[in-house]
C-alpha atoms as a PDB file:
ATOM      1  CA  UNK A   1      13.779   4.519   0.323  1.00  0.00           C
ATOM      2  CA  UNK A   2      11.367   1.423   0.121  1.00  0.00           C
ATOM      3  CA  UNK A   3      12.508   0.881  -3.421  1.00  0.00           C
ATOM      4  CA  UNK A   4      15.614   0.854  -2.972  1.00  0.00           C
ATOM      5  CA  UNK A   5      15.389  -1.789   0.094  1.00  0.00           C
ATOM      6  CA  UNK A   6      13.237  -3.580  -2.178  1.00  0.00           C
ATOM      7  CA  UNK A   7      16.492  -4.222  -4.685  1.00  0.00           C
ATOM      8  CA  UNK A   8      18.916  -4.554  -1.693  1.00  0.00           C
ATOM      9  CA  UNK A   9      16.974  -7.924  -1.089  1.00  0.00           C
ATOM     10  CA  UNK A  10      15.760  -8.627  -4.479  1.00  0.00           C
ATOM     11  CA  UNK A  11      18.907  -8.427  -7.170  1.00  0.00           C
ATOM     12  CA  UNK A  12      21.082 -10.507  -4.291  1.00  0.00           C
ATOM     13  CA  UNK A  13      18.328 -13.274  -4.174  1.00  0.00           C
ATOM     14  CA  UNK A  14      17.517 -12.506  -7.927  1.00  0.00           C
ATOM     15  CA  UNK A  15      21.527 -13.917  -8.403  1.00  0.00           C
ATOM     16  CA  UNK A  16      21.414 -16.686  -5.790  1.00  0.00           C
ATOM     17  CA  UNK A  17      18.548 -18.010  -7.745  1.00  0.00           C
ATOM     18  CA  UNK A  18      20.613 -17.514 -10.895  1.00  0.00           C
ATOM     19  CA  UNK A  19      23.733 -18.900  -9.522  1.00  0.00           C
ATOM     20  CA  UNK A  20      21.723 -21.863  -8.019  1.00  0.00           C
ATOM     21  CA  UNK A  21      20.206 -22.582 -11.568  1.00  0.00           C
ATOM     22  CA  UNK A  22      23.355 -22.561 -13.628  1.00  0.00           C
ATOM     23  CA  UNK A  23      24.873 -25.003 -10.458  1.00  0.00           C
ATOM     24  CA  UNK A  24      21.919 -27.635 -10.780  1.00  0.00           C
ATOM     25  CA  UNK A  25      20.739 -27.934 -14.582  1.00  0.00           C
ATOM     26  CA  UNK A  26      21.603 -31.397 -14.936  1.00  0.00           C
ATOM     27  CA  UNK A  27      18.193 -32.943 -15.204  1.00  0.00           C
ATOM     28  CA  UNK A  28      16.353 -35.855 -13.429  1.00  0.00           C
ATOM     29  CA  UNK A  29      13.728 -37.815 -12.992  1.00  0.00           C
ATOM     30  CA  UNK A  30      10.932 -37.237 -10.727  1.00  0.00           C
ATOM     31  CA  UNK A  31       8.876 -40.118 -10.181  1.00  0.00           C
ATOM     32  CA  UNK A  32       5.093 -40.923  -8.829  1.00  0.00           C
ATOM     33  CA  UNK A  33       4.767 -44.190  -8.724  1.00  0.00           C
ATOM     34  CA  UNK A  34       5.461 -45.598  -5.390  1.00  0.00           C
ATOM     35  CA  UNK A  35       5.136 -49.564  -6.969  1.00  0.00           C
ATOM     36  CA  UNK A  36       7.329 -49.736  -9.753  1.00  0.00           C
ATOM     37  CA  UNK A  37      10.528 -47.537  -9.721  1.00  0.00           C
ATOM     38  CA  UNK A  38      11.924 -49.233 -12.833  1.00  0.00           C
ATOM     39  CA  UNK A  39       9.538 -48.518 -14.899  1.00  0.00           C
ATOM     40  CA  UNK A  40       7.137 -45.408 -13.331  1.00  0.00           C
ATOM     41  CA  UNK A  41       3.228 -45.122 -14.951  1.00  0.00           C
ATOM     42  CA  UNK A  42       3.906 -41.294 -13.458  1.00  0.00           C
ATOM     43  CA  UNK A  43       7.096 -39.712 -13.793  1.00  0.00           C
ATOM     44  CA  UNK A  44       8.363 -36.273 -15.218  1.00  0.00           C
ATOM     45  CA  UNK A  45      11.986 -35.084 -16.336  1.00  0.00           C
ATOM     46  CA  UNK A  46      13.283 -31.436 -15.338  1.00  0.00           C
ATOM     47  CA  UNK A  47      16.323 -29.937 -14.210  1.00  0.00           C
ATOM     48  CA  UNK A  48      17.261 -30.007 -10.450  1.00  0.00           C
ATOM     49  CA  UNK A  49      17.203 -26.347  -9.759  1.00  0.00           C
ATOM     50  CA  UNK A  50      13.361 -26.936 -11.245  1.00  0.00           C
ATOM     51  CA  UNK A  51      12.278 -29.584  -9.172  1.00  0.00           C
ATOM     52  CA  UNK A  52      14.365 -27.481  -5.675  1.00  0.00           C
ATOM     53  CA  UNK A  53      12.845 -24.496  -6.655  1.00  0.00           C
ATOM     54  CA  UNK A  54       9.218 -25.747  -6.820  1.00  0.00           C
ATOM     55  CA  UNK A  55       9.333 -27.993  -3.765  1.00  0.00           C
ATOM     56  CA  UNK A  56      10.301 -24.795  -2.056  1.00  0.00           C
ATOM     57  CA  UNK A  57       7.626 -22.333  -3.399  1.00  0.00           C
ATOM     58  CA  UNK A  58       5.217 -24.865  -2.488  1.00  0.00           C
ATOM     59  CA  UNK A  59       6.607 -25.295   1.220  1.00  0.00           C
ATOM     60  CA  UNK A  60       6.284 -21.982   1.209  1.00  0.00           C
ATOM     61  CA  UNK A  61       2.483 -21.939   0.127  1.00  0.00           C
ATOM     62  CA  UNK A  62       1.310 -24.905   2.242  1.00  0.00           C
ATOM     63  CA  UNK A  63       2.938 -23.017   5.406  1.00  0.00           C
ATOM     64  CA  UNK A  64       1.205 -19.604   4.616  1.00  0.00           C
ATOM     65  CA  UNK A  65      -2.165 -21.367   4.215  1.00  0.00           C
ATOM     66  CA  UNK A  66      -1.617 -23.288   7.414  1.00  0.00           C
ATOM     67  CA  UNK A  67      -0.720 -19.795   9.734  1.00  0.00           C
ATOM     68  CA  UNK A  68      -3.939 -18.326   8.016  1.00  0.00           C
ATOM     69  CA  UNK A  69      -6.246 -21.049   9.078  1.00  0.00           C
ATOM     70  CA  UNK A  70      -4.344 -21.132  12.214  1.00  0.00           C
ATOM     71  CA  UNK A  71      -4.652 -17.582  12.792  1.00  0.00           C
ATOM     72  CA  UNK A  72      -8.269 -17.404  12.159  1.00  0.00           C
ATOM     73  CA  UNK A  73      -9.942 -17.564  15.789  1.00  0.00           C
ATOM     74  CA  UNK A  74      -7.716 -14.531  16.657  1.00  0.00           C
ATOM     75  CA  UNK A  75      -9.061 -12.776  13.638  1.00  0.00           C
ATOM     76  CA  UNK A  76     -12.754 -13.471  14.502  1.00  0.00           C
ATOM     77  CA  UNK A  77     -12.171 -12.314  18.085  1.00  0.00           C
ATOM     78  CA  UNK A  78     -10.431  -9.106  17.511  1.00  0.00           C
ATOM     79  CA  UNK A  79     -13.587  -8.404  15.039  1.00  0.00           C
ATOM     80  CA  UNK A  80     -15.751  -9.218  18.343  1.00  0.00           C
ATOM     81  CA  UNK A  81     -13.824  -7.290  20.269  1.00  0.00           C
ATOM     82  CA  UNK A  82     -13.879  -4.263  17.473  1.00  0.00           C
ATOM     83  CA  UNK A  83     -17.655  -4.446  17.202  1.00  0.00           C
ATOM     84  CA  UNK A  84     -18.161  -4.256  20.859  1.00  0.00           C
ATOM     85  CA  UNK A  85     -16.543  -0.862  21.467  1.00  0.00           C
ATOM     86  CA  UNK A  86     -17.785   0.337  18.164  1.00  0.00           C
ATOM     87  CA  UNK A  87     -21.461  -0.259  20.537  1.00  0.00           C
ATOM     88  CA  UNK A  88     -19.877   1.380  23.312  1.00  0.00           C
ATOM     89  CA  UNK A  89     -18.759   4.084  21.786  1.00  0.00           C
ATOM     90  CA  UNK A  90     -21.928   4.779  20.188  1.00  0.00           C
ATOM     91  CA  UNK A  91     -24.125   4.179  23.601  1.00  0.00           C
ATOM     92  CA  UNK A  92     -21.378   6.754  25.394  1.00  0.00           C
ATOM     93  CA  UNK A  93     -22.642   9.308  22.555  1.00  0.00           C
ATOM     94  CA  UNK A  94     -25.985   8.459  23.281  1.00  0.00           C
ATOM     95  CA  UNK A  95     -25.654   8.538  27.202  1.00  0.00           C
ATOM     96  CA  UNK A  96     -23.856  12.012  26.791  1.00  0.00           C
ATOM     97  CA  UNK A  97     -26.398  13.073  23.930  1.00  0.00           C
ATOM     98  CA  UNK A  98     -29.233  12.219  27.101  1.00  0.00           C
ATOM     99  CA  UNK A  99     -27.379  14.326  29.616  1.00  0.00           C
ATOM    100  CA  UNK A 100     -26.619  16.769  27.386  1.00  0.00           C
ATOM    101  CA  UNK A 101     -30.915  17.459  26.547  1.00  0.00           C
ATOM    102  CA  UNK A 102     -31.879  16.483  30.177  1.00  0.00           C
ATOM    103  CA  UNK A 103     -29.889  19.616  31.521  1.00  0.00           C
ATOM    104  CA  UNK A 104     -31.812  21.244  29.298  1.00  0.00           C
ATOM    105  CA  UNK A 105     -28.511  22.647  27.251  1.00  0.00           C
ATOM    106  CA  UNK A 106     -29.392  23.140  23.377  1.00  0.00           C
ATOM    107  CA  UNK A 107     -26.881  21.306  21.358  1.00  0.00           C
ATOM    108  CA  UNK A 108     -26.379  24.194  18.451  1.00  0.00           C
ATOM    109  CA  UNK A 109     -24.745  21.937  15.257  1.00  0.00           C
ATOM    110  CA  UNK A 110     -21.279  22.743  14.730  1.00  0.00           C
ATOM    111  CA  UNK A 111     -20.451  25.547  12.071  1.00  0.00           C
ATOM    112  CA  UNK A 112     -19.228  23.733   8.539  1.00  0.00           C
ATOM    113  CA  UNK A 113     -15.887  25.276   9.366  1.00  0.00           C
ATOM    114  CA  UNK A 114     -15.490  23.390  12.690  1.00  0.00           C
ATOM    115  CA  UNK A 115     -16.722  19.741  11.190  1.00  0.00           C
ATOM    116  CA  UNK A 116     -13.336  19.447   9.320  1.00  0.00           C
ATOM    117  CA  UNK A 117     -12.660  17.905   6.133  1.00  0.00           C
ATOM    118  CA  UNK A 118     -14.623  14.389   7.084  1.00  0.00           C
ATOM    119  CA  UNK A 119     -17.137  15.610   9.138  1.00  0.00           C
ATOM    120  CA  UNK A 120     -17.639  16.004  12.881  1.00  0.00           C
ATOM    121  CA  UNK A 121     -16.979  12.026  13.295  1.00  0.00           C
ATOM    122  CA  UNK A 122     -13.382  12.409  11.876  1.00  0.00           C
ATOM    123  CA  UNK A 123     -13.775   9.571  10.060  1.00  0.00           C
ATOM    124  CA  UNK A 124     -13.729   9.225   6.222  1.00  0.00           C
ATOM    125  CA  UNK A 125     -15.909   7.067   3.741  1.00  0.00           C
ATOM    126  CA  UNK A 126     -14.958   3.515   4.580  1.00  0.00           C
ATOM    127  CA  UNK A 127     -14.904   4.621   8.336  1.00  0.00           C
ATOM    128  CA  UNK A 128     -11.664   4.785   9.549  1.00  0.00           C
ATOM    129  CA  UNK A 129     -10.374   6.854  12.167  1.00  0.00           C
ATOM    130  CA  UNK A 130      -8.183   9.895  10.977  1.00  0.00           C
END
């Protein structure tokens, strides 16, 4: 199903970029020198569709690196926020492991059986929650 969404949006943009292309190959002259436009020390020649197609893929670049720096503070928090009820949670197992040996109730370790395929944590390798 994903692949097939995929193509949905990829062969129609796939052919507006082709379209686009074959519409704008006449070429011209992109210059970088602000002083002399007669004569430019900087200047390259390319098709249209080139020089539209770059400008755009860079526009998109610059604004994806600007939303990640942006975005950054609200990463760093919710990583705050993360490794403060990762310490919560693990001083609520300790409070209840107190209780637990101060009622003077053995804690008999779970049979293999019970612990699951990850262990009694339910968490696999890298830690994540199943």
């Amino acid at each position: 199903m994903r692949k097939f969404f995929t193509a949905l949006v990829v062969i129609p943009l796939g052919l507006i970029f082709i379209i686009f292309a074959v519409a704008n190959r006449h070429w011209v002259t992109v210059s970088f020198d602000p002083l002399n436009s007669a004569t430019p020390a900087i200047a390259v020649t390319l098709p249209l569709f080139v020089v539209i197609i770059a400008s755009a893929m860079l526009g998109v670049i610059a604004g994806g690196i600007t939303t990640w720096f942006r975005q950054g503070r609200w990463r760093r928090v919710a990583r705050q926020h993360e490794a403060a009820v990762r310490q919560a949670q693990a001083e609520i197992a300790d409070l209840r492991a107190a209780a637990a040996a101060s009622r003077g109730e053995a804690q008999r370790p779970q049979a293999r059986a019970q612990l699951g395929f990850y262990g009694s944590a339910g968490r696999d390798k890298q830690g994540a929650t199943l």
